[in-house]
Protein backbone atom coordinates (compact mmCIF):
# COMPACT_ATOMS: atom_id res chain seq x y z
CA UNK A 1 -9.71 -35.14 -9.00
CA UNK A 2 -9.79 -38.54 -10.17
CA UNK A 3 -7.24 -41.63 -9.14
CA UNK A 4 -6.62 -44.34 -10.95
CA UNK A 5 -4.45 -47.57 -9.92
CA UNK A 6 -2.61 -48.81 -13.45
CA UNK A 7 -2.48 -52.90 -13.23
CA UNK A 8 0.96 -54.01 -12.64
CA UNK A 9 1.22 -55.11 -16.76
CA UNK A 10 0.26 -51.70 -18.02
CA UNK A 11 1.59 -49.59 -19.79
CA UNK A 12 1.69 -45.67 -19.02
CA UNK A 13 2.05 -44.51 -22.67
CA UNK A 14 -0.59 -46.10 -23.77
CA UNK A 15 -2.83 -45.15 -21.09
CA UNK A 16 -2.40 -41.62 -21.32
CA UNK A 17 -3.27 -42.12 -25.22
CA UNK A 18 -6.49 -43.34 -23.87
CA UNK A 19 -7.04 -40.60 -22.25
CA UNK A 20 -5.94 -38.20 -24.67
CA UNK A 21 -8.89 -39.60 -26.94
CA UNK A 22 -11.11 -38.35 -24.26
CA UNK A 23 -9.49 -35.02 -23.87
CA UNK A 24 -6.12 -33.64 -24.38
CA UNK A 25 -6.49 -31.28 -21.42
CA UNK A 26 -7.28 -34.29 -19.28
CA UNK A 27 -4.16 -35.93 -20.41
CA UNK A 28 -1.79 -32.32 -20.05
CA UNK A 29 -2.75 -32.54 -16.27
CA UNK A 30 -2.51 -36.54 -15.67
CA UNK A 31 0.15 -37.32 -12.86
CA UNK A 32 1.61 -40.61 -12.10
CA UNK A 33 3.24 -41.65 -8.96
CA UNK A 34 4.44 -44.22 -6.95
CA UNK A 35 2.84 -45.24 -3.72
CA UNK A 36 4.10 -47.92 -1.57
CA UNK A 37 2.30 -51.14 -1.39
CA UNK A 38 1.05 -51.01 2.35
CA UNK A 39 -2.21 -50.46 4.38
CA UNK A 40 -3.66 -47.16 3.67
CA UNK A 41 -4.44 -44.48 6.34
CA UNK A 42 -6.47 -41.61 5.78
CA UNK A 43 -4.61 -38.67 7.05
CA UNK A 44 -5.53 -34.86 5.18
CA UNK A 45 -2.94 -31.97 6.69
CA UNK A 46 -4.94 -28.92 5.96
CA UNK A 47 -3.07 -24.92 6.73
CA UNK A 48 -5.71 -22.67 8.34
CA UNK A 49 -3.97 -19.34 8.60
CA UNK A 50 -5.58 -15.95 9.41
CA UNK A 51 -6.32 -16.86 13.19
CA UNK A 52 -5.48 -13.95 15.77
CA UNK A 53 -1.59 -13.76 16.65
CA UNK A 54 0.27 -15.58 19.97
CA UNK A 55 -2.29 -17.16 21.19
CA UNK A 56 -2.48 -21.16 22.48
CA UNK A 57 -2.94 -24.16 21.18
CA UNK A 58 -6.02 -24.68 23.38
CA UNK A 59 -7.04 -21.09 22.25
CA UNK A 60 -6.61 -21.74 18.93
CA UNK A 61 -8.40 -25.40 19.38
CA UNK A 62 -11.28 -23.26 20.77
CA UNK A 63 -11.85 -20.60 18.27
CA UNK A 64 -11.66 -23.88 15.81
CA UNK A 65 -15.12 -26.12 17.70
CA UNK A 66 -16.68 -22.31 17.82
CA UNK A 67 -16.34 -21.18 13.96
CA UNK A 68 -15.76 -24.66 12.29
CA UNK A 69 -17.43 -26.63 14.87
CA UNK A 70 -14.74 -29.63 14.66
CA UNK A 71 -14.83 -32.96 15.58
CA UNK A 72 -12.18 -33.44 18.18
CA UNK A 73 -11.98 -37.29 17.44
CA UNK A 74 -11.03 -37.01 14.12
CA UNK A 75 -9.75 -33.59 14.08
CA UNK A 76 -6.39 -32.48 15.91
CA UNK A 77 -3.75 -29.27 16.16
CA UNK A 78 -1.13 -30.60 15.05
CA UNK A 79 1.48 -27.53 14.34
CA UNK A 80 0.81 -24.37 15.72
CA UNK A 81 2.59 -20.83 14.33
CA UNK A 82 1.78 -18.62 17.40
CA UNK A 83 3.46 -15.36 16.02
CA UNK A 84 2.00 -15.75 12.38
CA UNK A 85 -1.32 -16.79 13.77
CA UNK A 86 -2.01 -19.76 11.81
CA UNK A 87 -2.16 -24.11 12.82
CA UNK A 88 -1.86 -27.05 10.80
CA UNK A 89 -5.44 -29.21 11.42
CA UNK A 90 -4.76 -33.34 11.27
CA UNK A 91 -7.61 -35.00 10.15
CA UNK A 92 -8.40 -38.39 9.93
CA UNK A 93 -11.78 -38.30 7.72
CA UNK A 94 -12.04 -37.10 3.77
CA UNK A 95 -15.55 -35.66 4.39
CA UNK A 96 -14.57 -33.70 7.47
CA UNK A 97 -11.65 -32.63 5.48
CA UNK A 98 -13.73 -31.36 2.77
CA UNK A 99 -16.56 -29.72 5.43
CA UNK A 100 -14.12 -27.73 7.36
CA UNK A 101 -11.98 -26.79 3.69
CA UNK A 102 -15.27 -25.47 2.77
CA UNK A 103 -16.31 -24.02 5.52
CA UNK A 104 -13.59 -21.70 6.55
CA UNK A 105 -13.36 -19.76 2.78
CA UNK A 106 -16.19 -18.28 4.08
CA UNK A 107 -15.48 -17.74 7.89
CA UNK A 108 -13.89 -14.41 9.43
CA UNK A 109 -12.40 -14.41 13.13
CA UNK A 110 -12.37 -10.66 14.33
CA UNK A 111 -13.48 -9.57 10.75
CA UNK A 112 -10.21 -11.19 9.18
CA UNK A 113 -10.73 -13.72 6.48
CA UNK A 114 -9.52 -17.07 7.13
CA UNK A 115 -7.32 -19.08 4.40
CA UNK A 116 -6.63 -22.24 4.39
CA UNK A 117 -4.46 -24.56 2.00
CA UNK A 118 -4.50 -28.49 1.87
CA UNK A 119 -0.77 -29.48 2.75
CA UNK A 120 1.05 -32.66 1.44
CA UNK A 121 2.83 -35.07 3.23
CA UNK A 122 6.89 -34.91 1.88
CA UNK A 123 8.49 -38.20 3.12
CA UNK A 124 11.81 -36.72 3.83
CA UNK A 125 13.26 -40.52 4.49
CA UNK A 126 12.71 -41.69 0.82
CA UNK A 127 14.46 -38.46 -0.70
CA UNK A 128 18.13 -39.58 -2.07
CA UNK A 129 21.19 -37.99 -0.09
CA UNK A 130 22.38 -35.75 -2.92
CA UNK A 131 18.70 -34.92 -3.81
CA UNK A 132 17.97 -30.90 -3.39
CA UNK A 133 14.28 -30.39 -4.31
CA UNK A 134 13.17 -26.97 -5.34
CA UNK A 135 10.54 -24.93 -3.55
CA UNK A 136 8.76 -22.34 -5.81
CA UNK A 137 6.67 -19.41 -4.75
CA UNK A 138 4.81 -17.58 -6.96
CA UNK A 139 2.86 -14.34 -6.93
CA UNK A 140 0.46 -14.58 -9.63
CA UNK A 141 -0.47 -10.61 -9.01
CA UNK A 142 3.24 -9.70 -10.31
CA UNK A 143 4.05 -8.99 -13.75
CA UNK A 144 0.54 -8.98 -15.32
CA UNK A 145 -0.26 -12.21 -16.23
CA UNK A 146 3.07 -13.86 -16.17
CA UNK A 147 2.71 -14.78 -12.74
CA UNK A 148 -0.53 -16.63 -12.91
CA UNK A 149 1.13 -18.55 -16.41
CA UNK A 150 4.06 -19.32 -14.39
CA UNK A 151 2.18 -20.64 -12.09
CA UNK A 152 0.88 -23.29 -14.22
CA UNK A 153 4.29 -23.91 -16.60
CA UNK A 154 6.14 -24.85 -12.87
CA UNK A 155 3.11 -27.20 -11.76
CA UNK A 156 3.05 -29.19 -14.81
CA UNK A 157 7.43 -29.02 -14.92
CA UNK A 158 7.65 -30.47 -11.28
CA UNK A 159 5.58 -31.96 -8.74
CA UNK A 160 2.43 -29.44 -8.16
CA UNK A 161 2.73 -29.92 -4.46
CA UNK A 162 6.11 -27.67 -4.66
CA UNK A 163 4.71 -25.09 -6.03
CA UNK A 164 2.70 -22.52 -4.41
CA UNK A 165 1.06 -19.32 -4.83
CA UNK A 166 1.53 -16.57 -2.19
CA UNK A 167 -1.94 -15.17 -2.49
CA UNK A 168 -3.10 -18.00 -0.41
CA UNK A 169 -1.82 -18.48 2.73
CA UNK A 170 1.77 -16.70 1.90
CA UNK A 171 5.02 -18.31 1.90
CA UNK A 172 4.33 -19.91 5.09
CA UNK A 173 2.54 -23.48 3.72
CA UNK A 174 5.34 -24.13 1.77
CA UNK A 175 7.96 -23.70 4.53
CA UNK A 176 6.23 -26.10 6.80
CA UNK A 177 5.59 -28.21 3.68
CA UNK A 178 9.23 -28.82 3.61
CA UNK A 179 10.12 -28.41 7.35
CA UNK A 180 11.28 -31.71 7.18
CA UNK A 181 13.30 -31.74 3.90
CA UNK A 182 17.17 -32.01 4.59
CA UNK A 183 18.33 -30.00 1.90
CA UNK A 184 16.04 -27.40 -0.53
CA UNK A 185 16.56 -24.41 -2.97
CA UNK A 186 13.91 -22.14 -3.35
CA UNK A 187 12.45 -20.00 -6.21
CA UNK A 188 11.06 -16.78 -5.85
CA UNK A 189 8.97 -15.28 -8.53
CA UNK A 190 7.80 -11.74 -8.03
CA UNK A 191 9.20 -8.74 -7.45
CA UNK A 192 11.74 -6.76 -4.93
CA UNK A 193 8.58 -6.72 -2.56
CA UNK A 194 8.09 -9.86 -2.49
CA UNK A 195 11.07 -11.82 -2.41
CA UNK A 196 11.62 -9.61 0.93
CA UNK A 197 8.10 -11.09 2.16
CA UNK A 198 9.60 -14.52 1.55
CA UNK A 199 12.98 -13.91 2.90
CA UNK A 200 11.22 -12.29 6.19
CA UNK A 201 8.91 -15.67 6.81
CA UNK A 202 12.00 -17.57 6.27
CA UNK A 203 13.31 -15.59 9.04
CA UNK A 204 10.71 -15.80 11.11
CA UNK A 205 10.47 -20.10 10.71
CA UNK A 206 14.04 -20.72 10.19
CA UNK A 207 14.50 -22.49 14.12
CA UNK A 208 11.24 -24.84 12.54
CA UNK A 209 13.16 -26.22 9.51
CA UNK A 210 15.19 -29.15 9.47
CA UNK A 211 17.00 -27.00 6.30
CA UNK A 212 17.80 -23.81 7.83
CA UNK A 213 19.47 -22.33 5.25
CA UNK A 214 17.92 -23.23 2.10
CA UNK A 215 19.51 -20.59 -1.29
CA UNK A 216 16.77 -18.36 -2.53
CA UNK A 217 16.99 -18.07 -6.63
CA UNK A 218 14.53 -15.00 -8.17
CA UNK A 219 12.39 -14.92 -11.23
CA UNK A 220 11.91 -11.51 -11.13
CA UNK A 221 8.36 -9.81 -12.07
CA UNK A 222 8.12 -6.72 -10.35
CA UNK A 223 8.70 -2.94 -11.40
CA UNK A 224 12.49 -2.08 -10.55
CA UNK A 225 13.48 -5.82 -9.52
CA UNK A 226 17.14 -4.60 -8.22
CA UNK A 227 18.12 -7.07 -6.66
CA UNK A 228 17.18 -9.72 -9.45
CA UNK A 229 19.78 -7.39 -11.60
CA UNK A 230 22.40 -7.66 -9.29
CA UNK A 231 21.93 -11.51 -8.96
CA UNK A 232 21.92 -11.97 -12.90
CA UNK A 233 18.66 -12.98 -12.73
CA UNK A 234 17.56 -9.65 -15.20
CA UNK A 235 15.81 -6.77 -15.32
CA UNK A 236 12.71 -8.44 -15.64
CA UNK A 237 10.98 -11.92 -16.85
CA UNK A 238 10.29 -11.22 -20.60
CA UNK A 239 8.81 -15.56 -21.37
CA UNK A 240 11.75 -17.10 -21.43
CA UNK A 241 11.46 -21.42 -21.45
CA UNK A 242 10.61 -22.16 -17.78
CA UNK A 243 12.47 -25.14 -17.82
CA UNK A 244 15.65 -23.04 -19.04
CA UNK A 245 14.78 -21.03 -15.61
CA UNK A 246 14.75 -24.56 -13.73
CA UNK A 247 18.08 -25.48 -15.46
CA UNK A 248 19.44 -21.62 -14.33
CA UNK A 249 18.78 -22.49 -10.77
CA UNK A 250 20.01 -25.65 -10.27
CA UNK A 251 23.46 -23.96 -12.35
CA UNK A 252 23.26 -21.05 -9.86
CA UNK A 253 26.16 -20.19 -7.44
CA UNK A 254 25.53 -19.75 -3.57
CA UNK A 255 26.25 -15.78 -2.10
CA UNK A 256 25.62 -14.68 0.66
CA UNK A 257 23.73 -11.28 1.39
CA UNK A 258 23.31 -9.04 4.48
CA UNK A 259 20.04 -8.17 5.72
CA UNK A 260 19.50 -5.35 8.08
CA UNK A 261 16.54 -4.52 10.84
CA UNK A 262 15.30 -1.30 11.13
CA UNK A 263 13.62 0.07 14.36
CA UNK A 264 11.45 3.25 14.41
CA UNK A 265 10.37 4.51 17.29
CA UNK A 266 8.44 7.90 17.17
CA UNK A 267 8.84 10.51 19.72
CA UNK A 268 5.48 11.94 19.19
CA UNK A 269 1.92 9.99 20.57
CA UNK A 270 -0.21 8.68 17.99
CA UNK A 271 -3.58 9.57 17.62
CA UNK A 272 -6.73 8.24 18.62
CA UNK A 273 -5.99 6.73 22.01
CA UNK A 274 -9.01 6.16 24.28
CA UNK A 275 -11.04 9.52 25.31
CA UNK A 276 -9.35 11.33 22.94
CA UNK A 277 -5.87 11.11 25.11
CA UNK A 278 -2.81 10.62 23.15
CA UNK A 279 -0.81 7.73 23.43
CA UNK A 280 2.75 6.97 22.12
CA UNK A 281 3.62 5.01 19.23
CA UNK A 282 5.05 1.86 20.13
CA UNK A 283 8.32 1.03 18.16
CA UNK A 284 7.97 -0.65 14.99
CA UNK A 285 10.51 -3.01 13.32
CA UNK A 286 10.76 -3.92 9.39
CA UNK A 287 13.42 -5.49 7.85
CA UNK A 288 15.29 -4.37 4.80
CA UNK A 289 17.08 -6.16 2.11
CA UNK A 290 17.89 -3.47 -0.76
CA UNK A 291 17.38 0.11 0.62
CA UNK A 292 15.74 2.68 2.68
CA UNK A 293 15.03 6.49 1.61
CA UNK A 294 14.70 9.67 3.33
CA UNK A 295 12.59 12.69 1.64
CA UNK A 296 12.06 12.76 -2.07
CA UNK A 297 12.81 9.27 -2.93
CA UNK A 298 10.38 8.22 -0.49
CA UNK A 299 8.14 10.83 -1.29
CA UNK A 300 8.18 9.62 -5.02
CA UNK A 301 7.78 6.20 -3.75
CA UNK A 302 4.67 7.06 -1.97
CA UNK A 303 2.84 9.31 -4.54
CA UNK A 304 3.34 6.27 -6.96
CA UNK A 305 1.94 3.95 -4.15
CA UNK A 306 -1.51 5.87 -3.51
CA UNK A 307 -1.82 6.10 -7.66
CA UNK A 308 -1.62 2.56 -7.97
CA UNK A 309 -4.53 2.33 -4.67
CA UNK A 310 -6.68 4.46 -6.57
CA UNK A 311 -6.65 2.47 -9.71
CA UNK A 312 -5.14 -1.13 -9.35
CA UNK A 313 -5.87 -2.13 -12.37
CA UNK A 314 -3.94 -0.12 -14.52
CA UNK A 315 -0.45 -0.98 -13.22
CA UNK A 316 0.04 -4.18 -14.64
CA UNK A 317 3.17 -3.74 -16.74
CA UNK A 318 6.72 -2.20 -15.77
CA UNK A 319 6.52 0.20 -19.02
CA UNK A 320 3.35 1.85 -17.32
CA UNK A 321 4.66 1.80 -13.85
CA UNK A 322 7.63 3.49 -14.43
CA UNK A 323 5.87 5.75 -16.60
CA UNK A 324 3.34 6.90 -13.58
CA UNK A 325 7.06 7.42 -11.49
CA UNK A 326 8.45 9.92 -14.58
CA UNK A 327 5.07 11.63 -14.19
CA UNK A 328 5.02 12.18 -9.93
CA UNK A 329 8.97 12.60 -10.78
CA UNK A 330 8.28 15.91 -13.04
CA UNK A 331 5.81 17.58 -10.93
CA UNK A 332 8.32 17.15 -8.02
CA UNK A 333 11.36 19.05 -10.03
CA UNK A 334 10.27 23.08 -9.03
CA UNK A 335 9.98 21.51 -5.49
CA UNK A 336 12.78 22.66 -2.78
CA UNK A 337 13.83 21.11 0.56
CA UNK A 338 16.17 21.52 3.11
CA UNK A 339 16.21 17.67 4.74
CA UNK A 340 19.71 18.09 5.79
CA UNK A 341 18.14 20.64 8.37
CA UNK A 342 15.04 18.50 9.39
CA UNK A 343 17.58 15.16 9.86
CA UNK A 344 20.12 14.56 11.99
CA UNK A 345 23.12 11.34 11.23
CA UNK A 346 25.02 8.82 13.60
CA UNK A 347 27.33 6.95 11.86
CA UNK A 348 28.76 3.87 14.17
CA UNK A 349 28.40 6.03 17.52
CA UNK A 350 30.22 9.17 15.56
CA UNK A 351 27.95 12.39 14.21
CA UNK A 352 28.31 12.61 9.98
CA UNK A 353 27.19 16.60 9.05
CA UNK A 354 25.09 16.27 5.82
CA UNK A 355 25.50 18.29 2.81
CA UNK A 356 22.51 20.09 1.03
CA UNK A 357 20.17 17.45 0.04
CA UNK A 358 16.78 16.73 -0.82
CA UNK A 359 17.14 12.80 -0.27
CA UNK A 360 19.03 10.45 1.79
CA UNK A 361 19.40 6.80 1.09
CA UNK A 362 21.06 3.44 2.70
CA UNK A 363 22.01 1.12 0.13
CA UNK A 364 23.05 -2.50 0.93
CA UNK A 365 23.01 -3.65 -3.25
CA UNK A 366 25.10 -1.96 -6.05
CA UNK A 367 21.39 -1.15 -7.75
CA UNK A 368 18.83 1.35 -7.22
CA UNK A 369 15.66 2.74 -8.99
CA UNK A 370 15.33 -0.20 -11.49
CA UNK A 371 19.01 -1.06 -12.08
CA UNK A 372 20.87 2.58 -11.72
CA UNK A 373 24.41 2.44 -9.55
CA UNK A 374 23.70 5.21 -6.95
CA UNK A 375 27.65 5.15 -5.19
CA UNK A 376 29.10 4.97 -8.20
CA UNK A 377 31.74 3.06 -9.22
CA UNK A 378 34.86 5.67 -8.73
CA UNK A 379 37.75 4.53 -6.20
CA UNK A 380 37.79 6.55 -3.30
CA UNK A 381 40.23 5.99 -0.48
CA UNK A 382 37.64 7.12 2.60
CA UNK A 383 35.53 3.83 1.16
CA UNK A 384 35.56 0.22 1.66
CA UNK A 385 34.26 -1.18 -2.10
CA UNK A 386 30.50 -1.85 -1.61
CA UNK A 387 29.85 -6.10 -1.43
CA UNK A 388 26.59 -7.46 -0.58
CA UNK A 389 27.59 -9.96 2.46
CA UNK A 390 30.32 -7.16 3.80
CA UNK A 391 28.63 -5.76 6.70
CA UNK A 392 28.54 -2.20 6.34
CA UNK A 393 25.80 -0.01 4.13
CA UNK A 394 26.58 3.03 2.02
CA UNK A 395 24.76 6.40 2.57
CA UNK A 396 24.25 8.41 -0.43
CA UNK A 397 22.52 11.68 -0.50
CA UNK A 398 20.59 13.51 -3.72
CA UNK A 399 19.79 16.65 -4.30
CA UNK A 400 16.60 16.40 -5.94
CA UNK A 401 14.67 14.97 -8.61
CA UNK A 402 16.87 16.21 -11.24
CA UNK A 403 19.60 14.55 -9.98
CA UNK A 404 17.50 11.47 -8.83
CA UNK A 405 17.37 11.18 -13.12
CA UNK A 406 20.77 11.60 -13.99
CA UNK A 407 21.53 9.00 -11.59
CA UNK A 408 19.17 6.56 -13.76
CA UNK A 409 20.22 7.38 -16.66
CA UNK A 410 24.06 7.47 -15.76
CA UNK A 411 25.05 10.20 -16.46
CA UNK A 412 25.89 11.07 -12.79
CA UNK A 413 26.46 9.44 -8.95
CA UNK A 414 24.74 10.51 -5.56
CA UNK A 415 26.89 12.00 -2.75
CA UNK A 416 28.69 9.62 -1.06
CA UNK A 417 28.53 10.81 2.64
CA UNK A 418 29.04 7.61 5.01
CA UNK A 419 29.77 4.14 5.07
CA UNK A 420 29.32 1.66 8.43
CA UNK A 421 27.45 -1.16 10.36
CA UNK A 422 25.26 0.86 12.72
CA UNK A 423 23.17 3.69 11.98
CA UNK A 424 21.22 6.26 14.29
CA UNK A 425 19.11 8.68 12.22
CA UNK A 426 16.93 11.57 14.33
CA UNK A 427 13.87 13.12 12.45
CA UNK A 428 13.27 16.77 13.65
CA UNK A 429 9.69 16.43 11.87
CA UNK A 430 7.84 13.96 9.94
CA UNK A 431 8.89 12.39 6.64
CA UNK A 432 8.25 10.08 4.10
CA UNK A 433 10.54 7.28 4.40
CA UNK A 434 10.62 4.49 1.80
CA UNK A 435 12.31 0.21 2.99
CA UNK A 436 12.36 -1.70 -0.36
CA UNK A 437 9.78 0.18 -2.28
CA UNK A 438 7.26 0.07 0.84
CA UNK A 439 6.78 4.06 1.66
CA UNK A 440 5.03 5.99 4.10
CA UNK A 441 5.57 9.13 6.67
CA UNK A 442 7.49 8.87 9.82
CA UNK A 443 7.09 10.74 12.73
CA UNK A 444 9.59 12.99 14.25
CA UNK A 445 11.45 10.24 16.42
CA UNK A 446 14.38 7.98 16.23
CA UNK A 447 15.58 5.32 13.85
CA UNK A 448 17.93 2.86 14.41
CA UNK A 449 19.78 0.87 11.23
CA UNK A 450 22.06 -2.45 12.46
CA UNK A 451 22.64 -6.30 10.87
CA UNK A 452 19.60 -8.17 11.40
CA UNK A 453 21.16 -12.03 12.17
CA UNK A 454 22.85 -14.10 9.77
CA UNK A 455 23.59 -13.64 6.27
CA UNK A 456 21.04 -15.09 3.54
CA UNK A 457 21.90 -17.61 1.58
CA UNK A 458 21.06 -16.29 -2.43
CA UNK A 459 21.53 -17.93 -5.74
CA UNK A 460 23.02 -15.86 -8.16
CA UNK A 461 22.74 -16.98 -12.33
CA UNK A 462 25.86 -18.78 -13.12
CA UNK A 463 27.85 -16.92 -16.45
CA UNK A 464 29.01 -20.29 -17.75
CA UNK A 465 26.47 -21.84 -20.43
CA UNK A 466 23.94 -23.98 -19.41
CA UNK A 467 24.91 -27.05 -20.42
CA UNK A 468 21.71 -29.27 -19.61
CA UNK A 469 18.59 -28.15 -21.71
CA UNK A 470 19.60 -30.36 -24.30
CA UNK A 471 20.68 -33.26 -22.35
């Protein structure tokens, strides 16, 4: 990177046309900016994340001098994110900077990879009072390609420091990027998956930001992208203008959206435990934005999971990916269950008998396997209409994978069995369960569905025509 001081007479047209006679590439990723007039100090904020969980800043200060062998007098901790293992490194000295930048892309601490990301410095007093900058994330593994060329389109559209790319570091750099920042919208581009990983770090760093509550907009890039749909934001990016999406978000309208926790806590030991004794499981938590699935829609969810393991590289667009879930779909069809028998339902402290069914799912969004409408949209006087910020998910069962396809292609509805704010499923034996497209099997045990804190703040498209691309 090269930086250049323009004489207080100069022009910046025609210095970029010098530049373009040297190379129009050169000139595409030029940046000007205003600094203020004052005594420089050399001051690099670098992100090293990857560092074991909860431990101290002295710990982590340690592990630092031992792997990176810092220099205390120009290096300090100056942030530390105990649960998410990671500390923001204050360093006075561009060579040190560079050294330890270099240095830990190739260091591992208890055979994890370290990451680390150079961090600017926002000066929160100079933004204007009605100012709302935009935070973008973007996972350039989404969507084939399209997330990598987003990733360029948004850094040459705003300032590159507010865009970043999950694959290094995760969402956390650009949270603590704009700790500070009074007021911020963010963008999401990616799909279901991971707008839930950005909406859980939010959760987790919300008490750190000076802008608790910042909107979250989606670009969505993913395979079934539900809730994009049901936020206007479509079934899937397809290259529109980038600045149209920039105009779409600043248009968008603030909702709010429940989120719900999940706790799972196994009643049978795990294996492996030391000297071959069995230990139990401790309870896990996850959190859940769209839905969670019992049996065969987790089941599906999971054969189409270890495909894509096997061979990575082929599931790159949505038209293949949803063609690998028809094919797991049809060689489930000859397939019977009896879940109803193997799983037992508490709905808000009163038991709910189950019908014959093959699948059970919590929905908290009116859209399910890539935009289909699994309650339905029949009035029904045992049933609050569904809302996204009202509290209460709806339980729908299915009684197979036939059904599972009439659903998507609307011809029919699931079975509406329950409606509430507290759930207590019991698994009689283990079975695959599915939270926002994220499957795997559960052991026989107890589960436990309730409202996980406040309400997210979402932006959904606005219907009235954008009025400022042309302006």
């Amino acid at each position: 990177v090269q930086r250049m001081v323009l004489d207080n007479q100069e022009l910046i047209l025609n210095r970029l046309k010098d530049i373009r006679k040297t190379s129009i590439r050169q000139m595409n990723q030029t940046r000007f900016y205003i600094v203020e007039n004052s005594k420089s100090i050399v001051r690099v904020n670098l992100f090293v994340g990857g560092l074991p969980p909860q431990l101290s800043p002295e710990e982590y200060t340690n592990i630092l001098k031992d792997e990176l062998t810092i220099k205390t007098n120009v290096v300090s901790v100056s942030h530390v994110y105990q649960a998410q293992g990671a500390v923001v490194l204050e360093i006075s000295c561009f060579s040190e900077a560079e050294r330890i930048y270099m240095l830990v892309k190739d260091t591992t601490v208890n055979d994890k990879p370290l990451n680390v990301v150079v961090i600017p410095e926002v000066m929160a007093s100079k933004i204007p009072q009605n100012c709302c900058p935009l935070l973008v994330f973007v996972n350039p593994k989404s969507g084939g390609l399209k997330g990598r060329d987003l990733l360029y389109s948004f850094r040459k559209l705003l300032n590159p420091h507010q865009v970043f790319e999950l694959t290094n570091g995760g969402p956390l750099p650009g949270f603590h990027t704009f700790s500070k920042v009074p007021s911020f919208r963010v963008l999401v581009c990616g799909g279901d998956g991971t707008v839930g990983w950005v909406l859980g770090a939010l959760e987790e760093i919300r008490h750190k930001l000076v802008c608790s509550e910042p909107s979250v907009a989606i670009l969505p890039l993913g395979t079934g992208n539900d809730l994009g749909r049901v936020l206007r934001w479509g079934a899937g990016y397809s290259g529109e203008d980038p600045y149209s999406i920039l105009v779409s978000v600043d248009e968008a309208d603030d909702v709010l959206m429940d989120r719900w926790t999940i706790l799972l806590d196994a009643d049978e030991p795990a294996e492996g435990a030391e000297n071959g004794i069995a230990e139990p499981e401790p309870p896990k938590i996850v959190q859940m934005n769209n839905y969670c699935g019992f049996g065969i829609d987790a089941e599906l969810s999971l054969d189409f999971h270890h495909a894509r393991e096997e061979e990575p590289g082929k599931f790159n667009s949505r038209f293949h990916n949803k063609g690998v879930y028809v094919k797991v779909g049809l060689q489930k069809i000859s397939h019977t269950r009896n879940l109803h028998k193997d799983i037992k339902l508490q709905v808000d402290q009163h038991e709910v008998e189950l019908p014959s069914i093959e699948g059970l799912i919590f929905i908290n969004i009116p859209s399910w396997g890539s935009g289909a409408d699994l309650w339905g949209s029949e009035s029904d006087n045992r049933f609050e209409k569904p809302r996204i910020d009202d509290g209460l998910l709806e339980v729908v069962g299915v009684t197979g994978v036939v059904h599972m396809g009439q659903v998507q292609g609307g011809f029919r509805s699931g079975i509406r069995i329950a409606q509430g704010s507290y759930f207590r499923v019991t698994l009689l034996k283990a079975i695959p369960v599915q939270v926002d497209g994220e499957p795997w099997i559960q052991a026989p045990g107890q589960i436990i569905i309730s409202a996980a804190g406040p309400k997210v703040h979402m932006l959904k498209k606005s219907k009235q025509k954008q009025k400022k691309i042309g302006s």
